[in-house]
Protein backbone atom coordinates (compact mmCIF):
# COMPACT_ATOMS: atom_id res chain seq x y z
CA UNK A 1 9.03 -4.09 15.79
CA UNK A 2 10.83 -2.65 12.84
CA UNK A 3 11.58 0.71 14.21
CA UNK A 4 14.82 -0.64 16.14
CA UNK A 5 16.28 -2.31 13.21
CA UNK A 6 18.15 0.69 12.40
CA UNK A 7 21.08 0.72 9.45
CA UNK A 8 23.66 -2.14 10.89
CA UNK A 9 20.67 -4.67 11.49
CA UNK A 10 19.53 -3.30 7.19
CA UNK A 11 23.00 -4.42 6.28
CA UNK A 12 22.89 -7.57 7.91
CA UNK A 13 19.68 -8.73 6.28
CA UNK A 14 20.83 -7.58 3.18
CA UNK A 15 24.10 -9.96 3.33
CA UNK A 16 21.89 -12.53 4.65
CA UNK A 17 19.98 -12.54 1.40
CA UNK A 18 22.98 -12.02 -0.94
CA UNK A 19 24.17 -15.48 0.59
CA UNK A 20 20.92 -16.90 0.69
CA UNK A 21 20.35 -16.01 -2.95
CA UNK A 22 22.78 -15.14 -4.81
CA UNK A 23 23.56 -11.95 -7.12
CA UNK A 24 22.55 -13.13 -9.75
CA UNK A 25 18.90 -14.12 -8.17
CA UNK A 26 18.93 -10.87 -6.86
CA UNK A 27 19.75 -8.92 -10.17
CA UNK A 28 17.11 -11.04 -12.05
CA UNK A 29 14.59 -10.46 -8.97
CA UNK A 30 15.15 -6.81 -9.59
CA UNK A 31 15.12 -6.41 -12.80
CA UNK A 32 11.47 -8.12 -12.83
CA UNK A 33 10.80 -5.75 -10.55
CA UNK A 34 11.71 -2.67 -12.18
CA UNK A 35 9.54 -4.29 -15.24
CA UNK A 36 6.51 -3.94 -12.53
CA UNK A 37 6.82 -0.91 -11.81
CA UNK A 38 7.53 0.54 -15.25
CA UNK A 39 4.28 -1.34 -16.97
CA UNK A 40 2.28 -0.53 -13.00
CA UNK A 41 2.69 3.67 -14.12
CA UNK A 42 2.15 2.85 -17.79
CA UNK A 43 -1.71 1.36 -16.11
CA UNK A 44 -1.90 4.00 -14.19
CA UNK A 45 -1.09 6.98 -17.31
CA UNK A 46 -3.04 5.33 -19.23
CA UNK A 47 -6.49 5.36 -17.38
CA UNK A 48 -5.63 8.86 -16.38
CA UNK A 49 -5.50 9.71 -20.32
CA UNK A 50 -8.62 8.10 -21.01
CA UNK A 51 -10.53 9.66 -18.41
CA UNK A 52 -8.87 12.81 -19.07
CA UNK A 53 -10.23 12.31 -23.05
CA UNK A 54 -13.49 11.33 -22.14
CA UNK A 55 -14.27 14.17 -19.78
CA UNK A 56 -13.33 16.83 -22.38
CA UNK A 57 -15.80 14.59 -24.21
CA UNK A 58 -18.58 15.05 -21.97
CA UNK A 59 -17.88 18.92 -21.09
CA UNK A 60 -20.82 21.03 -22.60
CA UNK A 61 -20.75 23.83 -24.69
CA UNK A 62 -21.37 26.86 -22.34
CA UNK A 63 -21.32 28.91 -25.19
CA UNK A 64 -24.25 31.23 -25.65
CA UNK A 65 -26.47 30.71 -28.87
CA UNK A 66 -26.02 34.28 -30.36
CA UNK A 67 -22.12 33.99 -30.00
CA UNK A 68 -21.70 30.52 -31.72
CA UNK A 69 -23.19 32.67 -34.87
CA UNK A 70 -20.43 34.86 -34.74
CA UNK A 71 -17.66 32.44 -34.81
């Protein structure tokens, strides 16, 4: 269904909603969603730092016993 849109039928729904809505709906619409995004990879660096940390938490000492004298 949406294959045959193509770019003139994209421009038309996109004036379409500017009249429907407005600019300034639109600007505020985006802006929230920018916010989304932004705080959506925040999440997502987050969890990938704290599994990151607790993995080196977890990770054993493959050291051997005489060597850890040494040191």
């Amino acid at each position: 269904m949406l294959n045959n849109i193509g770019l003139p039928g994209l421009l038309l729904i996109a004036v379409v909603v500017l009249v429907l809505f407005g600019r300034g709906k639109i600007s505020s619409l985006m802006g929230e969603v920018g916010k989304g995004i932004t705080a959506f990879k925040k999440g997502v660096k987050d969890s990938t730092d704290e599994l990151e940390n607790q993995a080196a938490d977890e990770a054993k000492d493959v050291t051997p016993e005489d060597e850890k004298d040494k040191v």
